[in-house]
C-alpha atoms as a PDB file:
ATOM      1  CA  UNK A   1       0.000   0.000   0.000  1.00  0.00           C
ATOM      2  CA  UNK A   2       1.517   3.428  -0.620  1.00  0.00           C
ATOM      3  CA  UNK A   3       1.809   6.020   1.495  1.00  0.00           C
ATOM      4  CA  UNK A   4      -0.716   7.768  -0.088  1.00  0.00           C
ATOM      5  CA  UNK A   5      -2.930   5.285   0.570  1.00  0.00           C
ATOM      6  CA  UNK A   6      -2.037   4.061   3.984  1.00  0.00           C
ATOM      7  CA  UNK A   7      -2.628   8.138   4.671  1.00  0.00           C
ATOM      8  CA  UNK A   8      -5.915   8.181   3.244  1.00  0.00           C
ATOM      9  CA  UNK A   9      -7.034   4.913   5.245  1.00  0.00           C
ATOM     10  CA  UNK A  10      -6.037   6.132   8.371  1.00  0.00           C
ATOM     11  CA  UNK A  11      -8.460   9.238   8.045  1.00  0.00           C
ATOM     12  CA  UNK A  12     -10.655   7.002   7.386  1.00  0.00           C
ATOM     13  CA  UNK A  13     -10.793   4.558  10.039  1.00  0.00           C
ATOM     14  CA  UNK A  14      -9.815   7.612  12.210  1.00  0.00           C
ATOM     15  CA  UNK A  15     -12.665   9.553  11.132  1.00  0.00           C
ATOM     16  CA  UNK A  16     -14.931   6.037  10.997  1.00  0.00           C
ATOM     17  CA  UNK A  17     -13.907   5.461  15.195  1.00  0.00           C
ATOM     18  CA  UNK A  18     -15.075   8.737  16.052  1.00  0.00           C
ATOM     19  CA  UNK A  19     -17.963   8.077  14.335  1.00  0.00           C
ATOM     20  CA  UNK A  20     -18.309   5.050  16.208  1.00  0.00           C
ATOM     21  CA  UNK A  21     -17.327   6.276  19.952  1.00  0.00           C
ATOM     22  CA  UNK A  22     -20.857   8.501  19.251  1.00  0.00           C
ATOM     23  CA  UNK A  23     -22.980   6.019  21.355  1.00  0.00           C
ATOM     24  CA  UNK A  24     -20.334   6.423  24.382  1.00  0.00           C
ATOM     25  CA  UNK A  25     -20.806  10.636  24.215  1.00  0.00           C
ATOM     26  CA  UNK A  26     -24.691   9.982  23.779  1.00  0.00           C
ATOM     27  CA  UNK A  27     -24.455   7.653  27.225  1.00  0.00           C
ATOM     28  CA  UNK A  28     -22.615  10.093  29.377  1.00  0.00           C
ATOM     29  CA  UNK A  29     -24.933  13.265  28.119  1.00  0.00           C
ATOM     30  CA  UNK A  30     -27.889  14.661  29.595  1.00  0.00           C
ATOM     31  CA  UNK A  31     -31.500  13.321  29.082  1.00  0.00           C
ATOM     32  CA  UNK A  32     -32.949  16.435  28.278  1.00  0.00           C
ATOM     33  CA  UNK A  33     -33.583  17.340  24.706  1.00  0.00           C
ATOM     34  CA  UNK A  34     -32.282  14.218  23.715  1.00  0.00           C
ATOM     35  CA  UNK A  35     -32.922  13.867  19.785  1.00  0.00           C
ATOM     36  CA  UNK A  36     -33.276  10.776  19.742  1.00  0.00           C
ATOM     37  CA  UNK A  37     -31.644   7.051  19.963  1.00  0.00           C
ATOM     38  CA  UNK A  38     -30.261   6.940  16.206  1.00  0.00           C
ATOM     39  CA  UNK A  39     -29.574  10.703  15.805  1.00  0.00           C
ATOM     40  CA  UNK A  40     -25.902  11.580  15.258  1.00  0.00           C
ATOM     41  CA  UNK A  41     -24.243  12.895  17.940  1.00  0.00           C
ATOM     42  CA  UNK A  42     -20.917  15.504  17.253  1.00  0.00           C
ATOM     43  CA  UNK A  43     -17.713  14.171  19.156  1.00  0.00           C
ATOM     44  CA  UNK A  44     -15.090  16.159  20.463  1.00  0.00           C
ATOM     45  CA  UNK A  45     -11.995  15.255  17.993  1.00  0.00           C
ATOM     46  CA  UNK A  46     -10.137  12.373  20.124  1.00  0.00           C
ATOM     47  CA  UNK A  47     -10.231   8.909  21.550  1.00  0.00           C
ATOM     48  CA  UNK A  48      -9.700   8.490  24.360  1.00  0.00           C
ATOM     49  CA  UNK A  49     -11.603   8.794  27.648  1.00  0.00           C
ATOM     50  CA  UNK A  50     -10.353  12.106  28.418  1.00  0.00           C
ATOM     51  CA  UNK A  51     -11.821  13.178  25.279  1.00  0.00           C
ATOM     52  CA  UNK A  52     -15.654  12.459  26.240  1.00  0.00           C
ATOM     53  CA  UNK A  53     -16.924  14.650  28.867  1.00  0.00           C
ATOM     54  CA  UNK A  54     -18.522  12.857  31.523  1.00  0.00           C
ATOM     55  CA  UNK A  55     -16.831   9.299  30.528  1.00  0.00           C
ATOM     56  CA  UNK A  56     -14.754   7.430  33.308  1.00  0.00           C
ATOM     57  CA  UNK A  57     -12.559   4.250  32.354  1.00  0.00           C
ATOM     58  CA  UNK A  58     -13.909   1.584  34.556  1.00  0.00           C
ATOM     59  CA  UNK A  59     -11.095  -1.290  32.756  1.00  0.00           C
ATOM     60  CA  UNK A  60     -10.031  -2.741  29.267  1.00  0.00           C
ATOM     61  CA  UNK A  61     -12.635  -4.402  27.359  1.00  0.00           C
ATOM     62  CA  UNK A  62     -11.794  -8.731  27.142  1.00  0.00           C
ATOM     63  CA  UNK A  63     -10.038  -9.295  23.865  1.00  0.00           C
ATOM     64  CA  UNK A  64     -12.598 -12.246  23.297  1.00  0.00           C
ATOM     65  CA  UNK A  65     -15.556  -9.722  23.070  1.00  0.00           C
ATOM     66  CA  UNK A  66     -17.850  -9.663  20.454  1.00  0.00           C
ATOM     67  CA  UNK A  67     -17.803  -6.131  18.745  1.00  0.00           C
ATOM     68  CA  UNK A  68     -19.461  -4.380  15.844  1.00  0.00           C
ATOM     69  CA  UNK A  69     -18.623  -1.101  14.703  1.00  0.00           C
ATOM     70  CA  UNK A  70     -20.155   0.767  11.648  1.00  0.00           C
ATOM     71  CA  UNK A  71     -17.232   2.746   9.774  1.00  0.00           C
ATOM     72  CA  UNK A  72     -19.492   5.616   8.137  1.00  0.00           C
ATOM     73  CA  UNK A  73     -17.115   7.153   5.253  1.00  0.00           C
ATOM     74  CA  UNK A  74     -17.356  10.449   3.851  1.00  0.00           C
ATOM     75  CA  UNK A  75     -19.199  11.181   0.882  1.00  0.00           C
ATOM     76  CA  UNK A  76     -18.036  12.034  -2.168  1.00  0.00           C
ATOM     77  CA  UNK A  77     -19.802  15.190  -4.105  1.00  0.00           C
ATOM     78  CA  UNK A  78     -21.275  16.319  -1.062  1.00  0.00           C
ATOM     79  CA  UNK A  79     -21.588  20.046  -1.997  1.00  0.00           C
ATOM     80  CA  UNK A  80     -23.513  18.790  -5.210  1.00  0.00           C
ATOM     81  CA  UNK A  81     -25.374  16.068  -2.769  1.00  0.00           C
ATOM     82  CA  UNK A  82     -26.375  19.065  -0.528  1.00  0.00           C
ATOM     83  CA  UNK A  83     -27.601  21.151  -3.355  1.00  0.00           C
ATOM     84  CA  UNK A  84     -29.744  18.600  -4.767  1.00  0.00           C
ATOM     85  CA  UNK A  85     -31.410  17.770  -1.257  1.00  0.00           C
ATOM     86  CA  UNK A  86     -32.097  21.818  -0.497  1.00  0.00           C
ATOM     87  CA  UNK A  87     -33.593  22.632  -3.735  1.00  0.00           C
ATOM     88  CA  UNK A  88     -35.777  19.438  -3.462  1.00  0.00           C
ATOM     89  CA  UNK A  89     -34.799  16.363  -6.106  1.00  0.00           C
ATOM     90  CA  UNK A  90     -37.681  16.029  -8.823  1.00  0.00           C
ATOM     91  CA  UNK A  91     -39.029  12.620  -9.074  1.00  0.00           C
ATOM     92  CA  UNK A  92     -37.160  12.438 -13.017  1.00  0.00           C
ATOM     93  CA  UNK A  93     -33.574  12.424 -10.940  1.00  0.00           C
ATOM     94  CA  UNK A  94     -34.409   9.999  -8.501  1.00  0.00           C
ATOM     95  CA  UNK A  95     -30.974   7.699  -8.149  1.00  0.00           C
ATOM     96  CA  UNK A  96     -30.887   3.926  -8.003  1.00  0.00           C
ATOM     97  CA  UNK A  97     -28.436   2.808  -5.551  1.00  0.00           C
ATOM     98  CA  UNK A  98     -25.910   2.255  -7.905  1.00  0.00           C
ATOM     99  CA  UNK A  99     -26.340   5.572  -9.111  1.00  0.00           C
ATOM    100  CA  UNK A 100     -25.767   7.240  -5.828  1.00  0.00           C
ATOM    101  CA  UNK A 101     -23.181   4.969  -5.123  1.00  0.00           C
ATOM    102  CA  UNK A 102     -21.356   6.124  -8.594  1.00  0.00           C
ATOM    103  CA  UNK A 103     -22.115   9.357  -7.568  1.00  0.00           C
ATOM    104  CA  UNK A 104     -21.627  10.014  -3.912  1.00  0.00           C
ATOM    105  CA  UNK A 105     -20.458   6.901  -2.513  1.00  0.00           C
ATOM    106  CA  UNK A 106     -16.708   5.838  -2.181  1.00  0.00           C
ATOM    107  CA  UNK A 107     -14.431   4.267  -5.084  1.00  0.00           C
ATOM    108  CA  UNK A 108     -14.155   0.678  -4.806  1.00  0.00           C
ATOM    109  CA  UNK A 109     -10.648   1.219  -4.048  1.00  0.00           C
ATOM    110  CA  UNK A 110     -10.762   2.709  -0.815  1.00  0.00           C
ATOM    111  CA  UNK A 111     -13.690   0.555   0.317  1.00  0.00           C
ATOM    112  CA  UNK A 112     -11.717  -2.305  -0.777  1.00  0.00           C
ATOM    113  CA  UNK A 113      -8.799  -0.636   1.102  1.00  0.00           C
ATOM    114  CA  UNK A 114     -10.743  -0.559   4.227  1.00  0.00           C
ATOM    115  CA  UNK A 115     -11.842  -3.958   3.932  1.00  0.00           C
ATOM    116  CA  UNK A 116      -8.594  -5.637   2.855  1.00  0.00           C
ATOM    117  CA  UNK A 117      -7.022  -3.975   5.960  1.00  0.00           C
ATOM    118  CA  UNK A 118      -9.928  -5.018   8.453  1.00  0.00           C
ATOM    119  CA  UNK A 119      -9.640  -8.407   7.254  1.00  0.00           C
ATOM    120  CA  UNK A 120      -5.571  -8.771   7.538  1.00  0.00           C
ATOM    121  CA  UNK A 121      -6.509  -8.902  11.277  1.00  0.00           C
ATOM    122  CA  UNK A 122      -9.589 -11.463  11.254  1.00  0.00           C
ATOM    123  CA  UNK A 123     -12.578  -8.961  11.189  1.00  0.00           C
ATOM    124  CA  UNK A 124     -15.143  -9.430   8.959  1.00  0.00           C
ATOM    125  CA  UNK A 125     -16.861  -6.631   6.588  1.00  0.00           C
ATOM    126  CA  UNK A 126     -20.148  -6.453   5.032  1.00  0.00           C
ATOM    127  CA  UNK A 127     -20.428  -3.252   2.595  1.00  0.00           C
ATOM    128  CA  UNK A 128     -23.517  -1.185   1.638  1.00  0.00           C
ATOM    129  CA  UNK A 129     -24.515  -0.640  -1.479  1.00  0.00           C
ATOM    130  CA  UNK A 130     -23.872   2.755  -1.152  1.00  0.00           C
ATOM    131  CA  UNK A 131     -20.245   2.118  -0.692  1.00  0.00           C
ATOM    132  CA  UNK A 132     -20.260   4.829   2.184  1.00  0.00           C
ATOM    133  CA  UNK A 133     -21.586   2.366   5.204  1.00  0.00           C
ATOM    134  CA  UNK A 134     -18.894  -0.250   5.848  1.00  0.00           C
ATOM    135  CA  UNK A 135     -20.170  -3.239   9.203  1.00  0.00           C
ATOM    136  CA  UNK A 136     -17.227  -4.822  10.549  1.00  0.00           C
ATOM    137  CA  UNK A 137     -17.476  -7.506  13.346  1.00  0.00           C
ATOM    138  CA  UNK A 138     -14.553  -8.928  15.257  1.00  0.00           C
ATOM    139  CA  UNK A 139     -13.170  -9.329  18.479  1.00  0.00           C
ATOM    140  CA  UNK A 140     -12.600  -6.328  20.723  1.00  0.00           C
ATOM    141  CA  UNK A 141      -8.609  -7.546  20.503  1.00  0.00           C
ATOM    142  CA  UNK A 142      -8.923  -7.712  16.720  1.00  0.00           C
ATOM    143  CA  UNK A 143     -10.419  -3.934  16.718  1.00  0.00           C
ATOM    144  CA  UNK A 144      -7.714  -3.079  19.382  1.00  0.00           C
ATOM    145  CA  UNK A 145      -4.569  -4.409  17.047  1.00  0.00           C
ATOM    146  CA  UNK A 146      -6.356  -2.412  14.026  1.00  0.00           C
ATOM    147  CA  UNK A 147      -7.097   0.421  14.940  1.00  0.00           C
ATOM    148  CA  UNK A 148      -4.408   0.748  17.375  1.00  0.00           C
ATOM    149  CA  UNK A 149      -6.518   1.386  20.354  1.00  0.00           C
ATOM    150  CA  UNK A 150      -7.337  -0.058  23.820  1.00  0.00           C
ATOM    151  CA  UNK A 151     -10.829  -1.022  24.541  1.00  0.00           C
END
């Protein structure tokens, strides 16, 4: 992989873990005005503990544990995506999903990046159709060799 691409990968799996360390912020804020239980929640840019107001550490996560995390990548176009949402999208340019995929989703290549990587340490992948929602299950010791972190 070149550097390029090792670079691009790890913004994505960086951006994809804060993405998926949402639930934790949601858990430690308040109850009031809560959006929701699916909503997305903004993160504070970090990791760790320290990062998440309201979070304590209470011990590392087994190795053995069954975990799931969805890596939500970035979509491509989005200022033409946006555009087409706020001016309302007539019913003669609905997309297939293929078409948004083609259009707004990721290349192949850096899903396949993604996934290739994932699955050099045992996790398993299933990709969207969209090619911008990317389910990985492993082992919280799998995740923690990946992504370089400590559950």
């Amino acid at each position: 992989m070149t550097c390029i691409g090792k670079a691009r990968l790890s913004a994505g799996v960086l951006t994809a873990v804060v993405v998926a360390m949402a639930p934790v912020a949601t858990l430690s804020g308040s109850a009031s005005a809560s959006p929701g239980p699916n909503a997305p929640t903004p993160v504070p840019s970090g990791i760790s503990a320290a990062d998440l107001p309201g979070t304590q550490v209470f011990g590392d996560t087994p190795p053995d544990t069954p975990v799931t995390v969805s890596f939500i990548l970035q979509e491509r176009n989005i200022g033409a995506l946006e555009a087409q949402v706020e001016a309302g999208i007539p019913s003669s340019r609905y997309l297939t999903v293929g078409q948004f995929a083609g259009e707004y989703g990721q290349p192949t290549y850096n899903v396949s990046a993604l996934t290739s990587y994932l699955a050099s340490f045992g996790i398993q992948t299933d990709v969207y159709p969209d090619n911008i929602v990317v389910v990985a299950t492993g082992t919280a010791g799998e995740f923690n060799s990946a992504l370089t972190i400590t559950e």
